[in-house]
PDB file of N, CA and C in Angstrom:
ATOM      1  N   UNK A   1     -17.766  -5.524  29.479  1.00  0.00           N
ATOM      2  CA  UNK A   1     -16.462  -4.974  29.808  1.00  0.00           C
ATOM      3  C   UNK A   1     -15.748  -4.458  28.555  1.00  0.00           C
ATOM      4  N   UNK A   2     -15.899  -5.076  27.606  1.00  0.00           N
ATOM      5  CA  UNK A   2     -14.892  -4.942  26.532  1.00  0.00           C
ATOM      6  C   UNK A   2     -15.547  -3.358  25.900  1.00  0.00           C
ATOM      7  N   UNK A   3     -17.149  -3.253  25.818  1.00  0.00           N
ATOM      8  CA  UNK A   3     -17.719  -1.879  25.873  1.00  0.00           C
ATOM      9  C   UNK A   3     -17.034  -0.734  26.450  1.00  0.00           C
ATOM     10  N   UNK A   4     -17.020  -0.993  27.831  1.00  0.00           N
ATOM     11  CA  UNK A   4     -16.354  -0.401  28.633  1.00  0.00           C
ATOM     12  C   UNK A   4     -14.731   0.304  28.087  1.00  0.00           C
ATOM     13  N   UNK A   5     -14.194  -0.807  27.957  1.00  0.00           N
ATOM     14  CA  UNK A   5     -12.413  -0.597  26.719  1.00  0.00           C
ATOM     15  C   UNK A   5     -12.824   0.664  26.345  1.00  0.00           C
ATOM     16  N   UNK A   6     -13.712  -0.092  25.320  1.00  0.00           N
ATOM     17  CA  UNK A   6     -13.931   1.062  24.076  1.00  0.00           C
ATOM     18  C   UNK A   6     -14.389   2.145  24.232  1.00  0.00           C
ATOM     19  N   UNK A   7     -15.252   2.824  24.939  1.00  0.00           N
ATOM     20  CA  UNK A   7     -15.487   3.815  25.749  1.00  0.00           C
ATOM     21  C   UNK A   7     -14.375   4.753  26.303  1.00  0.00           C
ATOM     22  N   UNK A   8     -14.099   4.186  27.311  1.00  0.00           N
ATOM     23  CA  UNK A   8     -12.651   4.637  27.521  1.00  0.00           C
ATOM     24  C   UNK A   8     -11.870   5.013  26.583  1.00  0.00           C
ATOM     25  N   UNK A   9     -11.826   4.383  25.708  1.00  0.00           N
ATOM     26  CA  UNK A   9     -10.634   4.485  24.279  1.00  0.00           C
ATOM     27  C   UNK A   9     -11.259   5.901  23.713  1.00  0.00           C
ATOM     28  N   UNK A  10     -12.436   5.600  23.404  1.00  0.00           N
ATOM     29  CA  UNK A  10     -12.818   6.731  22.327  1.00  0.00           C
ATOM     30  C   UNK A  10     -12.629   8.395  23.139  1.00  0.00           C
ATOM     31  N   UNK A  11     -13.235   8.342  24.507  1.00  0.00           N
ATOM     32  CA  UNK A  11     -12.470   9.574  25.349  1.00  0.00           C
ATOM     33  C   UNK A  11     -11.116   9.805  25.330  1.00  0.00           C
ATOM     34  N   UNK A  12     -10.303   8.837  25.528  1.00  0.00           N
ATOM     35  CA  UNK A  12      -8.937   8.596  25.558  1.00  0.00           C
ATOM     36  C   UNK A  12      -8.292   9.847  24.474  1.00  0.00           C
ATOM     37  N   UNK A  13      -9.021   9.261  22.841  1.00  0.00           N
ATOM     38  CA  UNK A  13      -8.765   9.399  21.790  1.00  0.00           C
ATOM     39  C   UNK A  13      -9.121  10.794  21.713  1.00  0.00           C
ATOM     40  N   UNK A  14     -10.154  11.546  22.426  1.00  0.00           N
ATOM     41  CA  UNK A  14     -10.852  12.827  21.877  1.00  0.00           C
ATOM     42  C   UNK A  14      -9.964  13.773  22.796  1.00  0.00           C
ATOM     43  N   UNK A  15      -9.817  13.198  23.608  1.00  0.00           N
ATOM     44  CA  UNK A  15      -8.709  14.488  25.147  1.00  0.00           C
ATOM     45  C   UNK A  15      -7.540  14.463  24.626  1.00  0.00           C
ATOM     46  N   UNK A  16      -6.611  13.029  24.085  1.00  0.00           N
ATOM     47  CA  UNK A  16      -5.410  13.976  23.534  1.00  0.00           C
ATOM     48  C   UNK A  16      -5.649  14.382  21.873  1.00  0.00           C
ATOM     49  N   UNK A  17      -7.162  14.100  21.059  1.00  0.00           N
ATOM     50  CA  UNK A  17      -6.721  15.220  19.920  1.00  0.00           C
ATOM     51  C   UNK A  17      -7.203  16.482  20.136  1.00  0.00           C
ATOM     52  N   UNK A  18      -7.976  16.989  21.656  1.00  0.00           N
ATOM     53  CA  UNK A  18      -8.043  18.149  22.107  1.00  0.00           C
ATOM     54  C   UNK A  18      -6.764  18.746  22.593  1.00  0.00           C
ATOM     55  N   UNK A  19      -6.234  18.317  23.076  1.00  0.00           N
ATOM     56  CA  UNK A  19      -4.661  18.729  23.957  1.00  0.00           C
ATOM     57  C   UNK A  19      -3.779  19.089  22.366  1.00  0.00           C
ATOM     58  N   UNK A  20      -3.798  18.023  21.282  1.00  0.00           N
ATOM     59  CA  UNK A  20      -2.675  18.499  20.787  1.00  0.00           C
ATOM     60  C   UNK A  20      -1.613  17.599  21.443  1.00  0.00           C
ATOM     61  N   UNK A  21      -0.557  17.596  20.186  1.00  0.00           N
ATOM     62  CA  UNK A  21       0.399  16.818  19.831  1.00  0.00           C
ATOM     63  C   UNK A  21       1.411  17.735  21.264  1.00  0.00           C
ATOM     64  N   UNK A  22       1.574  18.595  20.862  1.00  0.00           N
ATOM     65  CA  UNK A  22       2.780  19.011  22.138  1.00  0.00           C
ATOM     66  C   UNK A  22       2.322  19.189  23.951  1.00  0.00           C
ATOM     67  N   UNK A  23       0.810  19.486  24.284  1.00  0.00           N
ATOM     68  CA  UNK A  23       0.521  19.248  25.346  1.00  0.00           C
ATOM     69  C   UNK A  23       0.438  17.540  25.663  1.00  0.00           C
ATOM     70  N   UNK A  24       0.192  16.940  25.116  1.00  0.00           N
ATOM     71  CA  UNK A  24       0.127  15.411  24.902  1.00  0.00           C
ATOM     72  C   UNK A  24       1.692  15.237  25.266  1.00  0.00           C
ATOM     73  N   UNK A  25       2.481  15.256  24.703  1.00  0.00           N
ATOM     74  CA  UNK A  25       3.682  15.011  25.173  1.00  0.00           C
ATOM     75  C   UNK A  25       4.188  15.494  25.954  1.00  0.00           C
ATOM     76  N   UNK A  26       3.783  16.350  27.072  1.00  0.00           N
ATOM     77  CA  UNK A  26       3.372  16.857  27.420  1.00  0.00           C
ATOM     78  C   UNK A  26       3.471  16.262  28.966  1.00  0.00           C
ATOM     79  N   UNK A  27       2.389  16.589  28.762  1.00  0.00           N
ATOM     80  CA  UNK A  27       1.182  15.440  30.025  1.00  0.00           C
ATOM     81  C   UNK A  27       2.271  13.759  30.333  1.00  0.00           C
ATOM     82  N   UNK A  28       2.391  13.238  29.448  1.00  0.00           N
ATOM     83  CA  UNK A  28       3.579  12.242  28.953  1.00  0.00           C
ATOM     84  C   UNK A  28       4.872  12.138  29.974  1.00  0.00           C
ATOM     85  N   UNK A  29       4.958  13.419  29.728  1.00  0.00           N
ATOM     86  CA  UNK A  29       6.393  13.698  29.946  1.00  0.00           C
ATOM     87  C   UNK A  29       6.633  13.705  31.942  1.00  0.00           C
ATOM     88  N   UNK A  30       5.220  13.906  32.212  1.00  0.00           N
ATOM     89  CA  UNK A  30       5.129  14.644  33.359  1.00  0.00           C
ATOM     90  C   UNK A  30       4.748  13.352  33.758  1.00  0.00           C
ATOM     91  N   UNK A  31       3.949  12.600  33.357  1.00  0.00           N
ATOM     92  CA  UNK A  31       3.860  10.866  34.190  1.00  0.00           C
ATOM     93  C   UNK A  31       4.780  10.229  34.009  1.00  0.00           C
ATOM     94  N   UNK A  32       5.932  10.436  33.147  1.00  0.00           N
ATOM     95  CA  UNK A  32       6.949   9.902  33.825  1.00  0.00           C
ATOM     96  C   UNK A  32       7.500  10.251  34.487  1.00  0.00           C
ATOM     97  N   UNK A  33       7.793  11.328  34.456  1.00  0.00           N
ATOM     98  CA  UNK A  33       8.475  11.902  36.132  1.00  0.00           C
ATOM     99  C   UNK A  33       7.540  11.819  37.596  1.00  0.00           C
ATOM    100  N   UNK A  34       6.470  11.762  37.297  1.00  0.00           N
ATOM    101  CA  UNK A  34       5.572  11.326  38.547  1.00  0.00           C
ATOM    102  C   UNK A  34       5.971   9.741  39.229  1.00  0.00           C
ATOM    103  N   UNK A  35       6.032   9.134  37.869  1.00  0.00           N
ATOM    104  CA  UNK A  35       6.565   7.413  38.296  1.00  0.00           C
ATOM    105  C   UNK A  35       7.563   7.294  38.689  1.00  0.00           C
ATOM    106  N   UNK A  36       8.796   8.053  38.483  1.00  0.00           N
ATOM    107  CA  UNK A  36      10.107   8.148  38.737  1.00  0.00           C
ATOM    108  C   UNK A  36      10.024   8.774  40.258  1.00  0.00           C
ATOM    109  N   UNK A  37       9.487   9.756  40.683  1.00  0.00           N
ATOM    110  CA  UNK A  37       9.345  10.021  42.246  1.00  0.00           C
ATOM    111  C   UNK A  37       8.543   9.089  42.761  1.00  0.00           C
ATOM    112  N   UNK A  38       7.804   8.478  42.316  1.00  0.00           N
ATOM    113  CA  UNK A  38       6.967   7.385  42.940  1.00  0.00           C
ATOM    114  C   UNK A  38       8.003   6.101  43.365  1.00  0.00           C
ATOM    115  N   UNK A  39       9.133   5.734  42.070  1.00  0.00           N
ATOM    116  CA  UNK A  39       9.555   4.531  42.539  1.00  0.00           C
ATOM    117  C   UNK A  39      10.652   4.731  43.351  1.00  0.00           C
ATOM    118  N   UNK A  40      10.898   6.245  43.924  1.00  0.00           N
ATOM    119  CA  UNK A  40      11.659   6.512  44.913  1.00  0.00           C
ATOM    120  C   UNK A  40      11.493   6.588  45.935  1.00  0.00           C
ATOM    121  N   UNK A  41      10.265   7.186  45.913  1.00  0.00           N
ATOM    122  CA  UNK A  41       9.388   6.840  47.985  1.00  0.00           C
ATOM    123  C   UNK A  41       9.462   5.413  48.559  1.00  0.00           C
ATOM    124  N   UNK A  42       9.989   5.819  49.602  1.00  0.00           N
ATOM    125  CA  UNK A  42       9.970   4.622  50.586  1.00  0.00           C
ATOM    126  C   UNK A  42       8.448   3.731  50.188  1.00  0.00           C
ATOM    127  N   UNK A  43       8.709   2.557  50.826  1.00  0.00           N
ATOM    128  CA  UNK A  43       7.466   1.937  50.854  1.00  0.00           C
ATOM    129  C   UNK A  43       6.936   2.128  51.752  1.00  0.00           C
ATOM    130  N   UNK A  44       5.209   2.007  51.313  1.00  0.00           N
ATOM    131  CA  UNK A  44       4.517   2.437  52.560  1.00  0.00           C
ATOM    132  C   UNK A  44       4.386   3.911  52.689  1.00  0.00           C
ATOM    133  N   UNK A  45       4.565   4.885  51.528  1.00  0.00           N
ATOM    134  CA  UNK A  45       4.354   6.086  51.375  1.00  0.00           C
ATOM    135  C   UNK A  45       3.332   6.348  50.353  1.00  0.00           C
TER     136      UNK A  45
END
């Protein structure tokens, strides 16, 4: 599992130094506003 982490991590690591510092914040910016309409839907939506 802990392989697994790290794996993950190292993709993690290569997609946002492909994106770049301002699409990265970016992307960021936009999951929080996804969570913010999320914790507004009724439950059960």
């Amino acid at each position: 599992m802990v392989r697994d982490r790290e794996e993950m991590m190292e993709v993690l690591s290569e997609i946002l130094t492909r994106l770049g510092p301002e699409d990265t914040a970016e992307m960021l910016r936009l999951l929080d506003r996804l969570t913010e309409i999320c914790d507004q839907l009724p439950p059960g939506k």
